[in-house]
Structures are given as structure tokens and as C-alpha cells.
PDB file of N, CA and C in Angstrom:
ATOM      1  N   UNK A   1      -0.110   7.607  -3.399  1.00  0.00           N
ATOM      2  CA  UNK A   1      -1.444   8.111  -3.240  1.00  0.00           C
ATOM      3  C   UNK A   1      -1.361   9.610  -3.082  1.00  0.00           C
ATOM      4  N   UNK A   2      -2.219  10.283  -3.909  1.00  0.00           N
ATOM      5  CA  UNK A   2      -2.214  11.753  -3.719  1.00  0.00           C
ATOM      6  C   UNK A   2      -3.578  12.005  -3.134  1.00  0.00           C
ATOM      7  N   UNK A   3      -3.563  13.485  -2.385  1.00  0.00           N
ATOM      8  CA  UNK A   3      -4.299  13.820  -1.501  1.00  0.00           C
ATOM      9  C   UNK A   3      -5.296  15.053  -2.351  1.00  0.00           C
ATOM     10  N   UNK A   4      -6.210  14.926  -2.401  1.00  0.00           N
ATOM     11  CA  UNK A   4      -6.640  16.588  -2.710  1.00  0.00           C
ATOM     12  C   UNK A   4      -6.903  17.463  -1.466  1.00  0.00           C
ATOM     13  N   UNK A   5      -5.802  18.206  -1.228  1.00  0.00           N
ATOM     14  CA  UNK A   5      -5.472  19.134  -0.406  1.00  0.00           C
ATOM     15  C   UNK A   5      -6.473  19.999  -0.579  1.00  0.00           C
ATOM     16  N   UNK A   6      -7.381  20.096   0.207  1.00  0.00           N
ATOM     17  CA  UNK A   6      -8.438  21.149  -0.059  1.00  0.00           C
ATOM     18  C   UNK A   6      -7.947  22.808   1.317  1.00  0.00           C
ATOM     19  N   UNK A   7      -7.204  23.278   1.207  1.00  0.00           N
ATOM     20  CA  UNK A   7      -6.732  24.264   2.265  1.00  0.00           C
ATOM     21  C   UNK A   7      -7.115  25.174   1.831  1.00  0.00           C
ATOM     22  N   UNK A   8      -7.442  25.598   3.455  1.00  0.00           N
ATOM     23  CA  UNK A   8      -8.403  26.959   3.775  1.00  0.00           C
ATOM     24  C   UNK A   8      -7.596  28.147   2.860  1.00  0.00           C
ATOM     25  N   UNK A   9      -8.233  29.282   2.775  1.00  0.00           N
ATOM     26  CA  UNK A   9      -7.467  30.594   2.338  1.00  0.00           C
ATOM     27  C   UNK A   9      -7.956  31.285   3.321  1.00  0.00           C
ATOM     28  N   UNK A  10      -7.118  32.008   3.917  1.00  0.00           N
ATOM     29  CA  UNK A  10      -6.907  33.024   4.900  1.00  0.00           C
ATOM     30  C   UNK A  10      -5.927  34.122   4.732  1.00  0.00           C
ATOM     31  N   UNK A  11      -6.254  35.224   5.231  1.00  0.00           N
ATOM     32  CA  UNK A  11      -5.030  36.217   4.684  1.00  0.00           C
ATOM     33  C   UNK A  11      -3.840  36.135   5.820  1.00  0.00           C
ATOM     34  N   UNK A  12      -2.906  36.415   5.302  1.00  0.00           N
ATOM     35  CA  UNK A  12      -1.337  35.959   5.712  1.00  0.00           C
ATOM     36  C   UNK A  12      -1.603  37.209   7.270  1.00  0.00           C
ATOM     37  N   UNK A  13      -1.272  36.598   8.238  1.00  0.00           N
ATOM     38  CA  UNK A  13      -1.235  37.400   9.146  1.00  0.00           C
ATOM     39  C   UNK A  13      -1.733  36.563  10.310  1.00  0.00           C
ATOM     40  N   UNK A  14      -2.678  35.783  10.438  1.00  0.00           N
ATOM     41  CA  UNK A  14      -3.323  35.667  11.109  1.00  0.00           C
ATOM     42  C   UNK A  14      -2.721  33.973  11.658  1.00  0.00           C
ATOM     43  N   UNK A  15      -3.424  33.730  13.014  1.00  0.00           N
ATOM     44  CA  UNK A  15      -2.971  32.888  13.723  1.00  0.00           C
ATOM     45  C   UNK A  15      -3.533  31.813  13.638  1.00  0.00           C
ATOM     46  N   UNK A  16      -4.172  31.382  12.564  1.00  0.00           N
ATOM     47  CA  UNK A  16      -5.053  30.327  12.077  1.00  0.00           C
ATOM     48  C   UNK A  16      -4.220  29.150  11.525  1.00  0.00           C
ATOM     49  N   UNK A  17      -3.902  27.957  11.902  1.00  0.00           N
ATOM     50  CA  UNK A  17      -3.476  26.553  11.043  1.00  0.00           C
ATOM     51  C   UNK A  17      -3.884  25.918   9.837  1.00  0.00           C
ATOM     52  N   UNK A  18      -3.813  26.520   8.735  1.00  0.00           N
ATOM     53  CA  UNK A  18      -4.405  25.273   7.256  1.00  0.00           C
ATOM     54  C   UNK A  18      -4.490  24.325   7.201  1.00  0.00           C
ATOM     55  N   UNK A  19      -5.226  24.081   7.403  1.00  0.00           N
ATOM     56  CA  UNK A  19      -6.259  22.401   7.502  1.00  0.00           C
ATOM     57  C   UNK A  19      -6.562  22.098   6.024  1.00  0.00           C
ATOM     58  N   UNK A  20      -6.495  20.702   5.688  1.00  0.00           N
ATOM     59  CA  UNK A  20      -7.059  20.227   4.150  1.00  0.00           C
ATOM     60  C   UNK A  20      -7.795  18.605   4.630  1.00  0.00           C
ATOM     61  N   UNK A  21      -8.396  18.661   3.953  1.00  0.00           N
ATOM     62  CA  UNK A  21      -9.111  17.017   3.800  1.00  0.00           C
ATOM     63  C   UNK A  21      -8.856  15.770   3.784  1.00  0.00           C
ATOM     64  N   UNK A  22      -8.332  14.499   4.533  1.00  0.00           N
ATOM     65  CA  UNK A  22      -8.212  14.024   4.070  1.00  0.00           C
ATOM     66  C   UNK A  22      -9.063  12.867   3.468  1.00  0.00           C
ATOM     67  N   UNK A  23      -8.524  11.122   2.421  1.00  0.00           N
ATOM     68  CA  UNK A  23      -9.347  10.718   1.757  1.00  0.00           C
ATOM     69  C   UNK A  23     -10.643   9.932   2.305  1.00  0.00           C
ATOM     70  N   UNK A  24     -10.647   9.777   4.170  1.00  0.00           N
ATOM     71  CA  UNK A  24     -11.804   9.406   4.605  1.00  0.00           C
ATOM     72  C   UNK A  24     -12.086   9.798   5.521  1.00  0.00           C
ATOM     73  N   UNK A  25     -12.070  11.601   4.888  1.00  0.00           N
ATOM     74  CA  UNK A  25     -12.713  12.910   5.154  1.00  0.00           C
ATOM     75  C   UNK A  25     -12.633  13.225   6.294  1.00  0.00           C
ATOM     76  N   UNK A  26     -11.892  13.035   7.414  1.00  0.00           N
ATOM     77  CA  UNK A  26     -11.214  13.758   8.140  1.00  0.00           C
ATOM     78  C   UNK A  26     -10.261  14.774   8.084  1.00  0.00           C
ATOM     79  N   UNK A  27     -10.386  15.870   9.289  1.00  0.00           N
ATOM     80  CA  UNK A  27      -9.868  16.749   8.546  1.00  0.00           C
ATOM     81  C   UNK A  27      -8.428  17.049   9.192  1.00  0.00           C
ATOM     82  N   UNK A  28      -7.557  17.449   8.589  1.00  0.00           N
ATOM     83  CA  UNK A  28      -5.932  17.628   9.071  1.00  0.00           C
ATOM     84  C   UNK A  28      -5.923  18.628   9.375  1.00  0.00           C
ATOM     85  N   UNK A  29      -5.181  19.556  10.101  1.00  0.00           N
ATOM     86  CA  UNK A  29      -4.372  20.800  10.479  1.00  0.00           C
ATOM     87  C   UNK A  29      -3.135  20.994  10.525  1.00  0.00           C
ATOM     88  N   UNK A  30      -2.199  21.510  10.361  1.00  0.00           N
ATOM     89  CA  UNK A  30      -0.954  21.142  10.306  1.00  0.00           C
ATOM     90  C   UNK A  30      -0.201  20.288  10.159  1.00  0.00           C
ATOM     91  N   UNK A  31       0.485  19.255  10.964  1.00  0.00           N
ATOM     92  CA  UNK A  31       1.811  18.460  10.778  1.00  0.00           C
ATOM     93  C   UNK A  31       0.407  17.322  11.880  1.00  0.00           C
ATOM     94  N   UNK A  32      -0.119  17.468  12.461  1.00  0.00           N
ATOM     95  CA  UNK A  32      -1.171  16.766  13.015  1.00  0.00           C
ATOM     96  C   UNK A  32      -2.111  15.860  12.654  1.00  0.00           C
ATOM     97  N   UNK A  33      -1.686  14.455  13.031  1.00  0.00           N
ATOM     98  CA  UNK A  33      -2.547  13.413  12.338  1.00  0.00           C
ATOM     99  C   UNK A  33      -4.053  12.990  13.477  1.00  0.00           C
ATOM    100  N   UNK A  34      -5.303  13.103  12.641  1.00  0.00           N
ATOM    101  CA  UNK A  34      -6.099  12.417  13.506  1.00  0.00           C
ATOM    102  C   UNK A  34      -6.149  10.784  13.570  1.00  0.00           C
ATOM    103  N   UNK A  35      -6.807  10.245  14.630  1.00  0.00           N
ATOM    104  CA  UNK A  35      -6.607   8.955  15.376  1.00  0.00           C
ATOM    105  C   UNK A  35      -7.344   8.402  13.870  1.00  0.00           C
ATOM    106  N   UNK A  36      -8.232   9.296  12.927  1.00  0.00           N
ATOM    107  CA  UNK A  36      -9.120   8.357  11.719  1.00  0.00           C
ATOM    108  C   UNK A  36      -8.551   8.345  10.394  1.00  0.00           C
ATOM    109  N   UNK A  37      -7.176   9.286  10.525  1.00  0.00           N
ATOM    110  CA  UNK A  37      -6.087   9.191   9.378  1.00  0.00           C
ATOM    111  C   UNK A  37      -5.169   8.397   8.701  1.00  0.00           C
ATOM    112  N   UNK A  38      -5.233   7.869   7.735  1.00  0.00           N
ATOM    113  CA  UNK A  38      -4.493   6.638   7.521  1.00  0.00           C
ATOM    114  C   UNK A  38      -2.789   6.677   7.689  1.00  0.00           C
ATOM    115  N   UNK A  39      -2.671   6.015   8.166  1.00  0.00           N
ATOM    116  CA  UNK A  39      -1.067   5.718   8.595  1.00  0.00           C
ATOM    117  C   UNK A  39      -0.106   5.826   7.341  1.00  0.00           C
ATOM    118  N   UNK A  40       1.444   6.291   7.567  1.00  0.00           N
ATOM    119  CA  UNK A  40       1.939   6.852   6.523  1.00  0.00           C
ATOM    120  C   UNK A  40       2.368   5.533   6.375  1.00  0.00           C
ATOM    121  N   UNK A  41       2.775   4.845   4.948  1.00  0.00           N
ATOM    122  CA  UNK A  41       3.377   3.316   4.034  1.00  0.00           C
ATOM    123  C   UNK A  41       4.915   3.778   5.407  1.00  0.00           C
ATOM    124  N   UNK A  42       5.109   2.754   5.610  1.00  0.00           N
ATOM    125  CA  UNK A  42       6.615   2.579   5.740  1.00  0.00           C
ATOM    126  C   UNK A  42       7.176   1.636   4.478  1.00  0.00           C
ATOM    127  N   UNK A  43       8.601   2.197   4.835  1.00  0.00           N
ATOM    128  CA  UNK A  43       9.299   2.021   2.959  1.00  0.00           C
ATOM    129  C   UNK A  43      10.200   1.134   3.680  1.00  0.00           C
ATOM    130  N   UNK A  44      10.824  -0.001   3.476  1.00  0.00           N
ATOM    131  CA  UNK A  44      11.986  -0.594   3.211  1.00  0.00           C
ATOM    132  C   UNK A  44      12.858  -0.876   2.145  1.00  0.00           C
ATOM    133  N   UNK A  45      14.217  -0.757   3.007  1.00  0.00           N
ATOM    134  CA  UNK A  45      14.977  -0.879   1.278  1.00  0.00           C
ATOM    135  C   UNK A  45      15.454  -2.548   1.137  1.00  0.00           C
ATOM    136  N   UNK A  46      15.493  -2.790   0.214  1.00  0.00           N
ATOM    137  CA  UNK A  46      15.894  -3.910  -0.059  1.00  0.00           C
ATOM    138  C   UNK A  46      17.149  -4.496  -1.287  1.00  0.00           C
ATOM    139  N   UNK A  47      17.753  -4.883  -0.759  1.00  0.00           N
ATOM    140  CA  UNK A  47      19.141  -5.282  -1.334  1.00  0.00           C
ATOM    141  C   UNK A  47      19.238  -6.782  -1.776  1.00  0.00           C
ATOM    142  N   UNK A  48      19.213  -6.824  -2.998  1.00  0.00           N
ATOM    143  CA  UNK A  48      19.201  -8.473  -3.926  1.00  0.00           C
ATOM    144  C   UNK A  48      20.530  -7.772  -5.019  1.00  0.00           C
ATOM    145  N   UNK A  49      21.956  -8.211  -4.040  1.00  0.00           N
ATOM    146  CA  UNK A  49      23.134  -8.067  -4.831  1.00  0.00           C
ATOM    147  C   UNK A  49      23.297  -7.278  -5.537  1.00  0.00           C
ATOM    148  N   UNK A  50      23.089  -7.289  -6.989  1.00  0.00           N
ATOM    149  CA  UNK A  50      23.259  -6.216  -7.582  1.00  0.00           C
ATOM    150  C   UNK A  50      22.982  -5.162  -7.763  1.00  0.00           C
ATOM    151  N   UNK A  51      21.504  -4.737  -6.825  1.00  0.00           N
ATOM    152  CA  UNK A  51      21.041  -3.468  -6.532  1.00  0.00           C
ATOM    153  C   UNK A  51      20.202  -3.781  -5.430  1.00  0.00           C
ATOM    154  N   UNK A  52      19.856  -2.641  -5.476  1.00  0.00           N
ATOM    155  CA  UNK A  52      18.291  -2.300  -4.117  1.00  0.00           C
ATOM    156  C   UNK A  52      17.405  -1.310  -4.286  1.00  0.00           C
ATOM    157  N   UNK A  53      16.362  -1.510  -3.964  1.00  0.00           N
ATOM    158  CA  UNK A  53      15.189  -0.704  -4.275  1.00  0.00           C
ATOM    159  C   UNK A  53      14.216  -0.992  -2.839  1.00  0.00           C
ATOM    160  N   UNK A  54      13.086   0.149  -3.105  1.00  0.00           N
ATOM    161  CA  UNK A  54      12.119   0.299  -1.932  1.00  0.00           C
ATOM    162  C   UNK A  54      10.941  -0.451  -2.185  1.00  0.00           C
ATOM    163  N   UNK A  55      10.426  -0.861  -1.279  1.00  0.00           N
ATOM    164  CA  UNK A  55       9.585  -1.939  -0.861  1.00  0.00           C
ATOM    165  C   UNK A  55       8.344  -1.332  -0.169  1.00  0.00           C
ATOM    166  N   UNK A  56       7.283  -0.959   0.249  1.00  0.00           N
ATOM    167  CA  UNK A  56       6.040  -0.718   0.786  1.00  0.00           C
ATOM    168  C   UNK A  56       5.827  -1.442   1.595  1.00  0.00           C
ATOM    169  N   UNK A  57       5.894  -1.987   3.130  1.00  0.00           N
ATOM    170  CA  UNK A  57       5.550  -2.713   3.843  1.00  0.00           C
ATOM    171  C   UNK A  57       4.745  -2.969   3.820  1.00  0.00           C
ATOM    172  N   UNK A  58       3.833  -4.560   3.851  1.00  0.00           N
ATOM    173  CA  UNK A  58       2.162  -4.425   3.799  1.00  0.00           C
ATOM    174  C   UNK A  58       1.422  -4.395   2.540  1.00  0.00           C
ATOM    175  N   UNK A  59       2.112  -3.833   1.734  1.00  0.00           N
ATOM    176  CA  UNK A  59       1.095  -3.360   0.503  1.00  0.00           C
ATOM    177  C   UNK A  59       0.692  -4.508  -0.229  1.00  0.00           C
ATOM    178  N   UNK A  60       1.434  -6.168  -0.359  1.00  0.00           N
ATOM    179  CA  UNK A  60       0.480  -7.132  -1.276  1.00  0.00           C
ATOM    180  C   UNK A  60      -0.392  -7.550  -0.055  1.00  0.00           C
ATOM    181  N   UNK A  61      -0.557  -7.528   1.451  1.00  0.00           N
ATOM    182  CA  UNK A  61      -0.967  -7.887   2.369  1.00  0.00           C
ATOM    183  C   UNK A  61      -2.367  -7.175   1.900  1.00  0.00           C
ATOM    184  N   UNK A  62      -2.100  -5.950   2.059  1.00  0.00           N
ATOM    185  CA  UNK A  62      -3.295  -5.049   1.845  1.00  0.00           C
ATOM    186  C   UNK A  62      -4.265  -5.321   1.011  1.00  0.00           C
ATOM    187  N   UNK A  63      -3.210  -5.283  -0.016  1.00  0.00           N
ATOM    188  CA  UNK A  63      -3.956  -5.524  -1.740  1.00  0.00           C
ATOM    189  C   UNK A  63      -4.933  -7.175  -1.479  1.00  0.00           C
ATOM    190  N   UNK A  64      -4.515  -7.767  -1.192  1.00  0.00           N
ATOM    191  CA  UNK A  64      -5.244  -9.193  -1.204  1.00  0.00           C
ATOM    192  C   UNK A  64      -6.060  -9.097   0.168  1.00  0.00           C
ATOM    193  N   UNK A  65      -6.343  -8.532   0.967  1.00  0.00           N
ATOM    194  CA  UNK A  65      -6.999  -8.403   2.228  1.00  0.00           C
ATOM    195  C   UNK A  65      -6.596  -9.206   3.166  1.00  0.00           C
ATOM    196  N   UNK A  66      -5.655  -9.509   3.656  1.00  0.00           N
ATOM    197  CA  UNK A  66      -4.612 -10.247   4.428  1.00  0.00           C
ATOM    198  C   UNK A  66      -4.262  -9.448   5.881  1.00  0.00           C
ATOM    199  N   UNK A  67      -4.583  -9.584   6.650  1.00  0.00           N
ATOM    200  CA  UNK A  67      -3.514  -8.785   7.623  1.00  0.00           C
ATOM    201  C   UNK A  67      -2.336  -8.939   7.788  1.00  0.00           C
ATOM    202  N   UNK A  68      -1.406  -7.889   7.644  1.00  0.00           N
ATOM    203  CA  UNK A  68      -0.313  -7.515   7.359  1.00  0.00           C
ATOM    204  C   UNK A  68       0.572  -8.451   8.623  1.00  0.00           C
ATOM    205  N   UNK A  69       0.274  -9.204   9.759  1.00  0.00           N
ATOM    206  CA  UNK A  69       0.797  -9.909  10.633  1.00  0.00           C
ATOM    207  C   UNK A  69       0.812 -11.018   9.868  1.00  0.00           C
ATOM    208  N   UNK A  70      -0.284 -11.181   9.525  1.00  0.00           N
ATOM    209  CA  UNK A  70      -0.449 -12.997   8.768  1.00  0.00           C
ATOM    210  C   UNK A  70       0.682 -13.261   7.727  1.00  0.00           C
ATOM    211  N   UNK A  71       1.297 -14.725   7.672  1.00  0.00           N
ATOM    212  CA  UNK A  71       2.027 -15.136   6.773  1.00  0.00           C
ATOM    213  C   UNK A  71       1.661 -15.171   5.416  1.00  0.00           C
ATOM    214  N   UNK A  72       1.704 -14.596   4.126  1.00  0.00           N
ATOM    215  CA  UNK A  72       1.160 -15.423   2.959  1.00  0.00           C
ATOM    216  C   UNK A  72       1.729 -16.619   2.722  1.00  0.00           C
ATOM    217  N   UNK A  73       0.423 -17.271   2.940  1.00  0.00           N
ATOM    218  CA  UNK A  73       1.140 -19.036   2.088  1.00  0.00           C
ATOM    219  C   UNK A  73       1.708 -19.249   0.330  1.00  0.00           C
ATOM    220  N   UNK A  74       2.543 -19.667   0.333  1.00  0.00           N
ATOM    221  CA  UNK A  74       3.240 -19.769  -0.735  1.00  0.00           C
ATOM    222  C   UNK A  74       2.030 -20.075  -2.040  1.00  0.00           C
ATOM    223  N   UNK A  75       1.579 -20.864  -1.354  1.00  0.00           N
ATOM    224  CA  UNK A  75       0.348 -22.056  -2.294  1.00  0.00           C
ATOM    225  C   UNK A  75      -0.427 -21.306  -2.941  1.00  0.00           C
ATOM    226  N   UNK A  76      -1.195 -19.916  -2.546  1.00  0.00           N
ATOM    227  CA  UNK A  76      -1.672 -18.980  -2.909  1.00  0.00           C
ATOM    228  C   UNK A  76      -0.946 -18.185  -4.063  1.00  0.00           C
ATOM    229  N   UNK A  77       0.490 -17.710  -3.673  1.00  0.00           N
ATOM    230  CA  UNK A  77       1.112 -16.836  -4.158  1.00  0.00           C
ATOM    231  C   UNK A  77       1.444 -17.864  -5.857  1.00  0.00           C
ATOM    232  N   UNK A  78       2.079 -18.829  -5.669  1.00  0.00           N
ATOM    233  CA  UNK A  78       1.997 -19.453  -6.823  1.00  0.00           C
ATOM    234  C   UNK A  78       0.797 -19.627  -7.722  1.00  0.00           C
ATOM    235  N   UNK A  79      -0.391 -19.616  -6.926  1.00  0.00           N
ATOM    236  CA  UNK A  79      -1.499 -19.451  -7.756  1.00  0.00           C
ATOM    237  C   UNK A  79      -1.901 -18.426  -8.399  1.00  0.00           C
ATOM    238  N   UNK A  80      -2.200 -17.461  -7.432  1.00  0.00           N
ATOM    239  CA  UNK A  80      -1.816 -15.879  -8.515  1.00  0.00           C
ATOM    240  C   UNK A  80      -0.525 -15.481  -9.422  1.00  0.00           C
ATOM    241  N   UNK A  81       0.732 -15.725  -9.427  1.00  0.00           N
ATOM    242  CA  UNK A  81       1.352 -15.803 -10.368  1.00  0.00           C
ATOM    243  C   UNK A  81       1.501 -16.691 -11.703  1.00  0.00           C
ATOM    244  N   UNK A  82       0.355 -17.099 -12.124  1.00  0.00           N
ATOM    245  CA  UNK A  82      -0.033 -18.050 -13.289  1.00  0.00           C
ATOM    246  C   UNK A  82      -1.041 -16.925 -13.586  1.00  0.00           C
ATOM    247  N   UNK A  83      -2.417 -15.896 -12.865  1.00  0.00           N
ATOM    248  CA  UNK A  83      -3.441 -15.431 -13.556  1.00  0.00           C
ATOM    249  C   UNK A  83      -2.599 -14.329 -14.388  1.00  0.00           C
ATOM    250  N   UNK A  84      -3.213 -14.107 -15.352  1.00  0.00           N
ATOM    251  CA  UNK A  84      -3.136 -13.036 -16.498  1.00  0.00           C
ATOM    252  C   UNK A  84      -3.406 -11.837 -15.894  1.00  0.00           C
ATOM    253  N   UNK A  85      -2.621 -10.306 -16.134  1.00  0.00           N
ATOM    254  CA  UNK A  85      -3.123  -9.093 -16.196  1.00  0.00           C
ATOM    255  C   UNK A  85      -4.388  -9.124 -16.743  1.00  0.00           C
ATOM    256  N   UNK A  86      -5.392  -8.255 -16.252  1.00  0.00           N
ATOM    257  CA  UNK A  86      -6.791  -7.824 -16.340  1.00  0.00           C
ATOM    258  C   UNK A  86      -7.170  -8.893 -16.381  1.00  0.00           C
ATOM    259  N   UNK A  87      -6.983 -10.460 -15.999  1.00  0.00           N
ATOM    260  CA  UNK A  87      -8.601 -11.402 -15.583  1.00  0.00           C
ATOM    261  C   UNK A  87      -8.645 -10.926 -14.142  1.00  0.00           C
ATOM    262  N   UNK A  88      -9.441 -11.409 -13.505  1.00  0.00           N
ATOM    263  CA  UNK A  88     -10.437 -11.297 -12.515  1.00  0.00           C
ATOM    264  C   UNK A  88     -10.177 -13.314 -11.913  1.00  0.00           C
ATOM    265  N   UNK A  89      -9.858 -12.997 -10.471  1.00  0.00           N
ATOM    266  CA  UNK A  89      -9.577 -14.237  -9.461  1.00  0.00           C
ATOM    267  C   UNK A  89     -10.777 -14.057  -8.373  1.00  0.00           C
ATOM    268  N   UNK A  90     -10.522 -15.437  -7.927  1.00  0.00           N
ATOM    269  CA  UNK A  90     -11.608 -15.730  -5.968  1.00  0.00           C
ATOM    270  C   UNK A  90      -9.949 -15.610  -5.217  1.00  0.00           C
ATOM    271  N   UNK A  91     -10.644 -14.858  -4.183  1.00  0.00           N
ATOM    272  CA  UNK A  91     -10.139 -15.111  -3.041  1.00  0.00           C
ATOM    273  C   UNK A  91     -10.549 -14.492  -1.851  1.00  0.00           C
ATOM    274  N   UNK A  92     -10.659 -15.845  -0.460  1.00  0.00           N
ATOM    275  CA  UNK A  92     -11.461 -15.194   0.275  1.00  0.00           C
ATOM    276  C   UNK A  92     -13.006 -14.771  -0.135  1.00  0.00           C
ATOM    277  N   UNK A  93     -13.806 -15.568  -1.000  1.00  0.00           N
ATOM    278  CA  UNK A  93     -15.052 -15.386  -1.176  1.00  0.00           C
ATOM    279  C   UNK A  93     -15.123 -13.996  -2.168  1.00  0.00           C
ATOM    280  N   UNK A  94     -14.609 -13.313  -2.294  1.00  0.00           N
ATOM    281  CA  UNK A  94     -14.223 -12.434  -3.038  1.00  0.00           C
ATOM    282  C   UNK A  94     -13.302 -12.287  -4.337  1.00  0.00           C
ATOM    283  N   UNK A  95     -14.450 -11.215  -5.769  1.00  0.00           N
ATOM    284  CA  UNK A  95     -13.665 -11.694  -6.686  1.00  0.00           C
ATOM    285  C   UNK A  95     -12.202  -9.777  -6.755  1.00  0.00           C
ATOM    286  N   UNK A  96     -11.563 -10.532  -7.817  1.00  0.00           N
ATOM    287  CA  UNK A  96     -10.348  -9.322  -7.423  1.00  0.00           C
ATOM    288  C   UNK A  96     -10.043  -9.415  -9.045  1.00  0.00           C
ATOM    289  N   UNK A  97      -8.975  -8.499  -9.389  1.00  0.00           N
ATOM    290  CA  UNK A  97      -8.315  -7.970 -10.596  1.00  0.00           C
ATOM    291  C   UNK A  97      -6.975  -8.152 -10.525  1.00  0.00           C
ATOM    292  N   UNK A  98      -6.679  -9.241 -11.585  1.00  0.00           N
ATOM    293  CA  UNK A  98      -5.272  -8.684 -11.476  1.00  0.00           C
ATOM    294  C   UNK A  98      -4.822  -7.841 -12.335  1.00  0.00           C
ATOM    295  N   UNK A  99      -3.584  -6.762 -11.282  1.00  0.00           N
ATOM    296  CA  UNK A  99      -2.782  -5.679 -12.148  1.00  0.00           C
ATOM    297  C   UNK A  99      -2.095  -6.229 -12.400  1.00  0.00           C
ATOM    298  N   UNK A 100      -0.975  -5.055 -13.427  1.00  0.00           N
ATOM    299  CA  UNK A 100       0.285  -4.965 -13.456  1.00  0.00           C
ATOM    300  C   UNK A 100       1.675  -4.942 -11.951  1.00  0.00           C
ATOM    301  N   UNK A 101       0.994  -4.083 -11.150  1.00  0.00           N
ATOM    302  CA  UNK A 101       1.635  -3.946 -10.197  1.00  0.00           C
ATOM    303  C   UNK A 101       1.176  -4.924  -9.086  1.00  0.00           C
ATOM    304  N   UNK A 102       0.179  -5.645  -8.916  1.00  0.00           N
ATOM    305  CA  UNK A 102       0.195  -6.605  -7.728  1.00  0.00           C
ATOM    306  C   UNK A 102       0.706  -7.543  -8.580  1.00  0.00           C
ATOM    307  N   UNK A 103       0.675  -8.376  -9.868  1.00  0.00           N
ATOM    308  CA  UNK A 103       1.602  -9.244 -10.405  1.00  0.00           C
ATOM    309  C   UNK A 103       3.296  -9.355 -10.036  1.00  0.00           C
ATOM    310  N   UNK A 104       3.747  -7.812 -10.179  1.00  0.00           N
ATOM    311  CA  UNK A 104       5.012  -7.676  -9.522  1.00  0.00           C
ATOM    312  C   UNK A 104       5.488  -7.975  -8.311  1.00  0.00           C
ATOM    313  N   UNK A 105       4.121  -7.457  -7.121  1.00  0.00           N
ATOM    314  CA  UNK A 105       4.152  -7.685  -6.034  1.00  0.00           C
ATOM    315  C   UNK A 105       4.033  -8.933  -5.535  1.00  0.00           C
ATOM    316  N   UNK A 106       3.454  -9.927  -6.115  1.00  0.00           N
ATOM    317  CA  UNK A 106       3.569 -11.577  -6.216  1.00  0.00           C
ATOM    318  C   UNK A 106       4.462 -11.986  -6.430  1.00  0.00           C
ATOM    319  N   UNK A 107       5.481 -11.653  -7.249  1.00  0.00           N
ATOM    320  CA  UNK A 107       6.215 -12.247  -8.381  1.00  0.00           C
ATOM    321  C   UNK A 107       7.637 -12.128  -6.654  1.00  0.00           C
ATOM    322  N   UNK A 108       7.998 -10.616  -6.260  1.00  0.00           N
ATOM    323  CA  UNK A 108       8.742 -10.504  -5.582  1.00  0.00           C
ATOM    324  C   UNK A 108       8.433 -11.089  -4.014  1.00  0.00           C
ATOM    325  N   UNK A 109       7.389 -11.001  -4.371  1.00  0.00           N
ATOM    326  CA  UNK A 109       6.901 -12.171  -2.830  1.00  0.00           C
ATOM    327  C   UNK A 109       7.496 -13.787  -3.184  1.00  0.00           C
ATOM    328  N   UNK A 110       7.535 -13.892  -4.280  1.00  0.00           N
ATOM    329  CA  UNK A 110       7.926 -15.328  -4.549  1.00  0.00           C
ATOM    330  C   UNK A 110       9.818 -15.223  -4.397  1.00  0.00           C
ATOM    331  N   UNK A 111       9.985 -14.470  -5.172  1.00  0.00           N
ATOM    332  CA  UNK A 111      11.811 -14.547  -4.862  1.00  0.00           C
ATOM    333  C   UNK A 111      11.984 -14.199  -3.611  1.00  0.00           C
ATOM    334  N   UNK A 112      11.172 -13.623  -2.754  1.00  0.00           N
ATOM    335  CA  UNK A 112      12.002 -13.215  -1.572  1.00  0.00           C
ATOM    336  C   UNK A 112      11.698 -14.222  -0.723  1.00  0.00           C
ATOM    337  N   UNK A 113      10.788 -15.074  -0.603  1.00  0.00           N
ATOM    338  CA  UNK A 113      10.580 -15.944   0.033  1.00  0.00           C
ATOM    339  C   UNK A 113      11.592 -17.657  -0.118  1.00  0.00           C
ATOM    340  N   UNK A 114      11.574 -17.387  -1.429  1.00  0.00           N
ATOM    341  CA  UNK A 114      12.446 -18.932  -1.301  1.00  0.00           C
ATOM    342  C   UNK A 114      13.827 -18.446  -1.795  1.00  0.00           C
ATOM    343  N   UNK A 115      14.103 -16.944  -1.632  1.00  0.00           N
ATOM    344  CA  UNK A 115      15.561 -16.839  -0.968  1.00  0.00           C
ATOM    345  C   UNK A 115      16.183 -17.710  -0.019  1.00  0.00           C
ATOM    346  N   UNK A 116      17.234 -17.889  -0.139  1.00  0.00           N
ATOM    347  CA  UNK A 116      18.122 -18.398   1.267  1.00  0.00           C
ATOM    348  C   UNK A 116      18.877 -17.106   1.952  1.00  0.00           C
ATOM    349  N   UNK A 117      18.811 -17.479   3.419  1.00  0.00           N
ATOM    350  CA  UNK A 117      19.106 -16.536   4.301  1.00  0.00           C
ATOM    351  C   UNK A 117      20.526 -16.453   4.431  1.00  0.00           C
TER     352      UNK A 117
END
């Protein structure tokens, strides 16, 4: 996610902090997060033998409106991995899109889950 950094101009000298916008318009100042700023992704790495790559904590949680505590049930996840890129699903009373990238994010929810430990 990119930010449009909207920062002040001020002339170099002065004791003022550059503040920019963020996307639900609160405003930042420095290295300083407000309490209405969205929290930075934590990344995990993940290791399946022959390589490893980073992971987004949360993010199919998010994407499907799930809280990120809650388990996804498998039963679900198998169901969205049958819909097609660009149709449109229910879930939760709500209709949704599938991408390219939450397909992936299903797909690896499915191997990582009926991994053995």
C-alpha cells in the first residue's frame, strides 16, 4: 500500500516536523503514529523446504472480513478455491471478487493447513 505523502514545505532551518496524510486522513508527523493510524502488516517468513518467502499476517483474514483471531474453516477455504478469477462470491451476507492474489492466498491457506507438523 502506498501513501500519498502530502508534506508540508517549509524552509530548511526551522524547527518544524513534516507531517503528511495519512489514508483515513489522519495526520502523521514524524516517526509518530496516531492511535487512528493503521497498524504496520507484520511479515512472516515462511519456509516449505525448498525455499521461503514472506507472508502478511492477517491479510486473507482481512480480505474475507474474518477477524484475524478467528480460525478459517477449511470448508470455506475449499469453497473459494473452486471460484474463478473475476466472478463475484456470498460470504457473510456479502457479495466479494475474486482476485488473482486472494486465490493465491486461499490456495496457500490450503497447503499450510493440511501440512503436517
Amino acid at each position: 500500500m502506498s501513501y500519498n505523502k502530502k508534506t508540508s514545505t517549509m524552509p530548511i532551518g526551522t524547527n518544524e516536523v513534516p507531517s503528511h496524510t495519512m489514508p483515513d486522513g489522519s495526520k502523521m508527523t514524524g516517526k509518530s503514529h496516531t492511535s487512528k493510524s493503521k497498524p504496520i502488516n507484520k511479515v512472516t517468513k515462511i519456509d516449505l523446504g525448498g525455499g521461503s518467502f514472506n507472508i502478511k499476517v492477517g491479510a486473507l483474514s482481512r480480505q474475507l472480513g474474518i477477524p484475524v483471531k478467528e480460525n478459517i474453516p477449511m470448508s470455506l477455504l475449499k469453497r473459494l478455491v473452486k471460484v474463478e478469477n473475476g466472478k463475484s462470491f456470498m460470504h457473510k451476507g456479502k457479495m466479494k471478487k475474486m482476485t488473482p492474489l486472494l486465490k493465491q492466498r486461499v490456495s496457500l491457506a490450503i497447503t499450510l493447513k493440511t501440512r503436517k507438523k
